[in-house]
Protein backbone atom coordinates (compact mmCIF):
# COMPACT_ATOMS: atom_id res chain seq x y z
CA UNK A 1 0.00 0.00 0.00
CA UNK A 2 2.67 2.63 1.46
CA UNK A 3 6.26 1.84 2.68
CA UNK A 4 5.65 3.50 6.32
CA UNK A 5 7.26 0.83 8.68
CA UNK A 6 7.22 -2.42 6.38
CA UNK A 7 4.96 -4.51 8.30
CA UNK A 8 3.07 -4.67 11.47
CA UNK A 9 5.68 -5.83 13.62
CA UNK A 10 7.49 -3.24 13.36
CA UNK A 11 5.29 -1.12 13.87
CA UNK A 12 3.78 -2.49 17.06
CA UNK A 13 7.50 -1.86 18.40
CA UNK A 14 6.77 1.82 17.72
CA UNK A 15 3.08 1.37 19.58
CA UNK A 16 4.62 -0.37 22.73
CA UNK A 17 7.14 2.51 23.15
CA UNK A 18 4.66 5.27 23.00
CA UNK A 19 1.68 2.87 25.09
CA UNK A 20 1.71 4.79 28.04
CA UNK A 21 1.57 8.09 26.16
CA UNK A 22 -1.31 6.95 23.88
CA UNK A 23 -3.74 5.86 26.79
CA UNK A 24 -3.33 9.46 28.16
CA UNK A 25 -4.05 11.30 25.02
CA UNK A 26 -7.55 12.07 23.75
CA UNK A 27 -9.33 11.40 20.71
CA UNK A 28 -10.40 14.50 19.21
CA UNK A 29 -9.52 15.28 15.59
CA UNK A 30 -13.06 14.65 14.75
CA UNK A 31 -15.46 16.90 16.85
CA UNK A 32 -18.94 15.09 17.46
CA UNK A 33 -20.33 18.27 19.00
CA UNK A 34 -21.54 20.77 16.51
CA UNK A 35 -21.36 23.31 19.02
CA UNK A 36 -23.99 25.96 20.18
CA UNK A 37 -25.74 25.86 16.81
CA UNK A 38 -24.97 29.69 15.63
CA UNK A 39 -26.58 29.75 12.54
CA UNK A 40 -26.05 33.47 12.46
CA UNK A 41 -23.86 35.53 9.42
CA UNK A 42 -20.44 35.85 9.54
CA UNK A 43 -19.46 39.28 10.37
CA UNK A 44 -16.73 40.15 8.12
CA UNK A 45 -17.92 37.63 5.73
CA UNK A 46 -19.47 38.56 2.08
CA UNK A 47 -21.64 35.48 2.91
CA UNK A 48 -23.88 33.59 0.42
CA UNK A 49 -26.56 31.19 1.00
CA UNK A 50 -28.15 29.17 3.86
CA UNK A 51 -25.26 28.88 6.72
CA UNK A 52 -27.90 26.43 9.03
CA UNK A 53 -27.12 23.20 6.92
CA UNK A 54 -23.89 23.81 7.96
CA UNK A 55 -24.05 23.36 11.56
CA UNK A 56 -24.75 19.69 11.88
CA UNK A 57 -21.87 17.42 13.19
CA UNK A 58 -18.85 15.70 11.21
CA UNK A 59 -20.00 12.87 8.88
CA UNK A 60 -23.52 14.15 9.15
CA UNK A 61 -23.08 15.26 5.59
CA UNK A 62 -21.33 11.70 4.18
CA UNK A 63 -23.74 10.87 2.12
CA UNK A 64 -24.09 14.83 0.21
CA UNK A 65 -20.73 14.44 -0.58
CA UNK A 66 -20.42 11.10 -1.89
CA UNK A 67 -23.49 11.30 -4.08
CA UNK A 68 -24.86 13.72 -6.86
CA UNK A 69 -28.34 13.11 -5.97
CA UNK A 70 -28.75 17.03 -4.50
CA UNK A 71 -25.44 18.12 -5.46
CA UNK A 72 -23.42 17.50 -8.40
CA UNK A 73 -20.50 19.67 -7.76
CA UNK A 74 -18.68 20.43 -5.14
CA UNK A 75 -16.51 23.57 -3.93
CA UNK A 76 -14.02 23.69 -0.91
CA UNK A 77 -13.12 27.25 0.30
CA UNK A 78 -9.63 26.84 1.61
CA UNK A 79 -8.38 30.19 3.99
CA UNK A 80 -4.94 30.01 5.76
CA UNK A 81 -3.80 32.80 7.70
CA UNK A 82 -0.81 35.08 6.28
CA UNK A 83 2.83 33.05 6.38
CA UNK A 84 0.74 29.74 7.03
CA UNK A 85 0.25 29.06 2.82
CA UNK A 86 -0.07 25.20 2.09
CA UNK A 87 1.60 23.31 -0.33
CA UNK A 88 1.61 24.59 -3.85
CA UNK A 89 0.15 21.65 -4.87
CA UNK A 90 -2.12 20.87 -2.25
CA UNK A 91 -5.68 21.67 -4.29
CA UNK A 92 -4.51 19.38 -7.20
CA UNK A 93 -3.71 16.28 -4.34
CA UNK A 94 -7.01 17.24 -2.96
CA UNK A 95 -8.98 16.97 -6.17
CA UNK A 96 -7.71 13.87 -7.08
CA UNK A 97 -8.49 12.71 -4.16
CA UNK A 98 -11.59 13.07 -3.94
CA UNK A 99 -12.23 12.06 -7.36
CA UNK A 100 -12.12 8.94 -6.41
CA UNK A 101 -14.27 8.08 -3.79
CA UNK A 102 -17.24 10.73 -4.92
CA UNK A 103 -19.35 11.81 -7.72
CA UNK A 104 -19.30 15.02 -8.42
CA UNK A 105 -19.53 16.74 -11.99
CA UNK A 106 -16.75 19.00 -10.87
CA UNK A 107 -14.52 19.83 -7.63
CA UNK A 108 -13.32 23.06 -7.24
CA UNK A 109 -10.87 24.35 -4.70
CA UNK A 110 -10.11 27.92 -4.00
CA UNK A 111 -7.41 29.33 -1.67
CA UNK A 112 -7.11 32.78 -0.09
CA UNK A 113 -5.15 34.01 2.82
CA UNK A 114 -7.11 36.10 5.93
CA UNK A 115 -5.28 37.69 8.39
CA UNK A 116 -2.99 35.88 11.06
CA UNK A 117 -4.40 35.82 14.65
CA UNK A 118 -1.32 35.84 16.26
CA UNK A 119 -2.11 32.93 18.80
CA UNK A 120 0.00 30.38 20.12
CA UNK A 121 -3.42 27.85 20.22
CA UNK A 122 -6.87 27.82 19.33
CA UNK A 123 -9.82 26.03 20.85
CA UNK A 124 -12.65 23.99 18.78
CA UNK A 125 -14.76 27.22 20.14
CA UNK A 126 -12.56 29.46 18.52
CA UNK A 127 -12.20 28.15 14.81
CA UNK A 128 -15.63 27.97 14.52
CA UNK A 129 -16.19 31.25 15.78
CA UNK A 130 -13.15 32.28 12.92
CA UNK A 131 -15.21 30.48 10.16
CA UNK A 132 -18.43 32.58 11.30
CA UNK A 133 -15.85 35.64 10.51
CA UNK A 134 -13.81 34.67 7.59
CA UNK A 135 -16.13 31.78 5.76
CA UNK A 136 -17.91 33.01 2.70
CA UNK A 137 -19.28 30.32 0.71
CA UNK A 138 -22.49 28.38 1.91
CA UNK A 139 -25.45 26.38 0.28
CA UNK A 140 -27.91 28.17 -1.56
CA UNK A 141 -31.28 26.01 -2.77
CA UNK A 142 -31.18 27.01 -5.75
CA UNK A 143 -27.83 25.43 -7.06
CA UNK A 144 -26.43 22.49 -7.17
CA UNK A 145 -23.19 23.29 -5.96
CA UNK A 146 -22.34 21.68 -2.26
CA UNK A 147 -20.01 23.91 0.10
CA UNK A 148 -16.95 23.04 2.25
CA UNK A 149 -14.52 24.43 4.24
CA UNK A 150 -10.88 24.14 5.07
CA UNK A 151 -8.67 26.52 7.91
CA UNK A 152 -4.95 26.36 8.14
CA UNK A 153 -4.42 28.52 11.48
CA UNK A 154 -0.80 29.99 12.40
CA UNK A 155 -0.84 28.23 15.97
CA UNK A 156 -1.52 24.68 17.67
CA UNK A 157 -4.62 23.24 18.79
CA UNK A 158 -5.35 23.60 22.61
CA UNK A 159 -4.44 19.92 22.73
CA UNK A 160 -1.26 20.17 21.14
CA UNK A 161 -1.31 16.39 20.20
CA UNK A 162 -3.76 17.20 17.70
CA UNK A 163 -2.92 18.36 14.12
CA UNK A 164 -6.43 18.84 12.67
CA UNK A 165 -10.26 18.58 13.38
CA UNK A 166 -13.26 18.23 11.63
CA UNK A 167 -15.39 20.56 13.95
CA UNK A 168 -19.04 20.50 11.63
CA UNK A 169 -20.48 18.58 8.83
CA UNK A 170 -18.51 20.51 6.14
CA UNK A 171 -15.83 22.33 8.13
CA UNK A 172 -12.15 20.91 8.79
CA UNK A 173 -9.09 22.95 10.15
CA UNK A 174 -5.38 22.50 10.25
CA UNK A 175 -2.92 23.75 12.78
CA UNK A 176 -0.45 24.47 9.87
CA UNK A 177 2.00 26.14 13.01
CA UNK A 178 2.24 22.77 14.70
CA UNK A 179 2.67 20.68 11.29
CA UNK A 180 5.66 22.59 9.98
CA UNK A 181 7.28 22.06 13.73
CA UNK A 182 6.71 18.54 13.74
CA UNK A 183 7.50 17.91 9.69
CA UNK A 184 10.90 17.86 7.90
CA UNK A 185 13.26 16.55 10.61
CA UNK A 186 16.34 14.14 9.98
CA UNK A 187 14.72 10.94 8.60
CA UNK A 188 11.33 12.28 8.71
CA UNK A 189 8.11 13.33 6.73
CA UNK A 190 8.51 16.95 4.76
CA UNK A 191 5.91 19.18 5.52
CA UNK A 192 3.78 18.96 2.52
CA UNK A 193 3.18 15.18 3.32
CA UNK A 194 2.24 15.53 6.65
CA UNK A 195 -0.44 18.53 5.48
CA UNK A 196 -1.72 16.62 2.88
CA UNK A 197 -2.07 13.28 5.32
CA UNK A 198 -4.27 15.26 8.12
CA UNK A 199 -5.98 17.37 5.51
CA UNK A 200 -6.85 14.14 3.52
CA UNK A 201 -7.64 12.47 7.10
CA UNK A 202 -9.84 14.88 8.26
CA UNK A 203 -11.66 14.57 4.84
CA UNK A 204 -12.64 10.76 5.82
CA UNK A 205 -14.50 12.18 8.61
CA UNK A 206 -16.49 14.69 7.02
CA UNK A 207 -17.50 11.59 4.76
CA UNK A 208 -18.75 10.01 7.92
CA UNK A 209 -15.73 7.42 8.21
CA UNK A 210 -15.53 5.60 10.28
CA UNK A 211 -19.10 4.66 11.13
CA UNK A 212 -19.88 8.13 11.88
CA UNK A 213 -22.37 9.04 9.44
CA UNK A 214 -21.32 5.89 6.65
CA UNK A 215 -21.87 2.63 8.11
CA UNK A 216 -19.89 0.29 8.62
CA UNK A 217 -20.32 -3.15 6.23
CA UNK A 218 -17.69 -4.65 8.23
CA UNK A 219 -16.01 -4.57 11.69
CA UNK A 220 -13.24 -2.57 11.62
CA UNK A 221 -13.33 0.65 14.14
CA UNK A 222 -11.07 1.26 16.37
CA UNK A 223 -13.30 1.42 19.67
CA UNK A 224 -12.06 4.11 22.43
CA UNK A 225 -10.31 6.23 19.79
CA UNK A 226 -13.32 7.92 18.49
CA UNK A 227 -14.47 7.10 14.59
CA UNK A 228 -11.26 5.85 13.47
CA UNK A 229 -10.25 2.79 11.74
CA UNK A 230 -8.39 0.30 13.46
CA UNK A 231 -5.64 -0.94 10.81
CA UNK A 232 -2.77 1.43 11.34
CA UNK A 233 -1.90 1.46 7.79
CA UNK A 234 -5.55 3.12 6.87
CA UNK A 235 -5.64 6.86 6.25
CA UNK A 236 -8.19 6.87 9.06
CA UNK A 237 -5.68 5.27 11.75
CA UNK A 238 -5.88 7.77 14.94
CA UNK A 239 -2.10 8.35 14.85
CA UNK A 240 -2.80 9.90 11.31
CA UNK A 241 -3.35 13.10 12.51
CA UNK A 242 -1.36 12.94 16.47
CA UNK A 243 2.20 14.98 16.95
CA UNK A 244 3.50 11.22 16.57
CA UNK A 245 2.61 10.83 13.36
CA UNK A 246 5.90 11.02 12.14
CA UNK A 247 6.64 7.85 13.34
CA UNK A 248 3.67 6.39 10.58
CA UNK A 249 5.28 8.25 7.44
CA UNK A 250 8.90 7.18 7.48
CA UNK A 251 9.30 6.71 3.63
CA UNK A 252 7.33 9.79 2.91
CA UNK A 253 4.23 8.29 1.46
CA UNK A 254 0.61 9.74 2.18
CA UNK A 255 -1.79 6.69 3.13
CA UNK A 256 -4.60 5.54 2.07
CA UNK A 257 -8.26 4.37 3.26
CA UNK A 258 -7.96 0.42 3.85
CA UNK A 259 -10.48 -1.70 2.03
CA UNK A 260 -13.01 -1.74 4.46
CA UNK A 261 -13.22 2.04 4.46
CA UNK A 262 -13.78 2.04 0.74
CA UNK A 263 -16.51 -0.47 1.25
CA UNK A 264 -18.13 1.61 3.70
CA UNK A 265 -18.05 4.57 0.99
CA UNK A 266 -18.99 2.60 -1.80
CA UNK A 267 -22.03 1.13 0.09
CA UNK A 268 -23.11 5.08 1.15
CA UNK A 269 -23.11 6.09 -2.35
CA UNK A 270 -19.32 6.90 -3.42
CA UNK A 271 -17.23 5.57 -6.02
């Protein structure tokens, strides 16, 4: 699939020594709790269409974005704070991506920069109140286009173990501060791979993996870590988007969802 370790053995070596670490740390890239369901405009926002359908929880969605029976294309807004740009590349990876587990006539990413904030960390609170600000692009009834969104903040995420979150049904955000400090080290992942692992991650939840909006057809969640996948070669492996993750990516490939994850999208209506 990937050369990150070789094999599970090895791996496992790399799970024993970080055991005591893991059962201390918290599952929360994906945020179940949609919050205090503001469905109010954004203030600075030139805002279009109905923000409500956008306040329902991560994988809530799945189903919207994996078919084209009430939307046929898609469009992701991507905003990352000034000195926080992503990869050059990063809307082409993204496309083709997503080509392949959804239909959609046509996916369309645009990226703009907003202001930095300045902040060493955010809370969940506080990126969604910075989409309510900066977030432009919402559903409108009358078109066929479906909306997303994607944050790269200049600082760390209160838990600092965390690299990104899917906080509503078609929001995501990535600490891009604590990914370049953890990426490009002696032996290591370079930065873009790391991005372009959580941002593809946190993707897999907004399409309700794992079990969180597409069900399962088999067994294969990874119970106490939240709605992740419990082969640790799967995209949707917990570590994929932990300060450790590192440790997955030695040979600098970005992962993939494991064959039971593309089941579970194929039987919700994807590709």
């Amino acid at each position: 699939m990937y050369p990150f370790l070789g094999c599970r053995q090895s791996r496992l070596v790399t799970g024993l020594l970080l055991s005591a670490f893991l059962l201390l740390t918290s599952c929360d890239d994906q945020i179940t709790d949609p919050g205090d369901d503001d469905t109010s405009d954004p203030g600075n926002g030139d805002t279009n269409g109905d923000v409500s359908f956008h306040r329902d929880g991560p994988g809530d969605s799945a189903r919207d974005f994996l078919t084209d029976e009430d939307f046929t294309d898609l469009y992701i807004e991507v905003q990352y704070m000034e000195g926080y740009e992503p990869d050059a590349d990063l809307e082409e990876i993204l496309e083709d991506f997503l080509s392949e587990y959804i239909h959609k006539n046509q996916i369309t990413i645009d990226v703009t920069s907003i202001s930095s904030q300045g902040r060493e960390s955010y809370t969940s609170e506080e990126v969604r109140e910075l989409e309510e600000e900066y977030r432009t692009a919402y559903n409108d009834e009358a078109d066929d286009v479906l909306n997303a969104y994607l944050l790269l903040l200049d600082g760390e995420f209160d838990n600092r173990d965390v690299l990104g979150i899917a906080y509503w049904n078609t929001s995501m955000a990535l600490f891009q501060k604590r990914i370049e400090d953890i990426s490009g080290g002696l032996g290591g992942p370079s930065q873009d791979v790391v991005e372009r692992t959580v941002a593809k991650h946190e993707l897999g939840h907004i399409l309700g993996l794992v079990d969180n909006g597409t069900p399962m057809q088999n067994d294969h969640k990874d119970e106490g870590r939240g709605a992740h996948c419990d082969d640790d070669e799967c995209l949707m492996y917990y570590a994929m988007t932990r300060d450790f993750l590192s440790d997955f990516l030695i040979g600098g490939s970005v992962p993939d969802f494991d064959e039971f994850c593309k089941e579970d999208l194929q039987a919700n209506g994807g590709r």
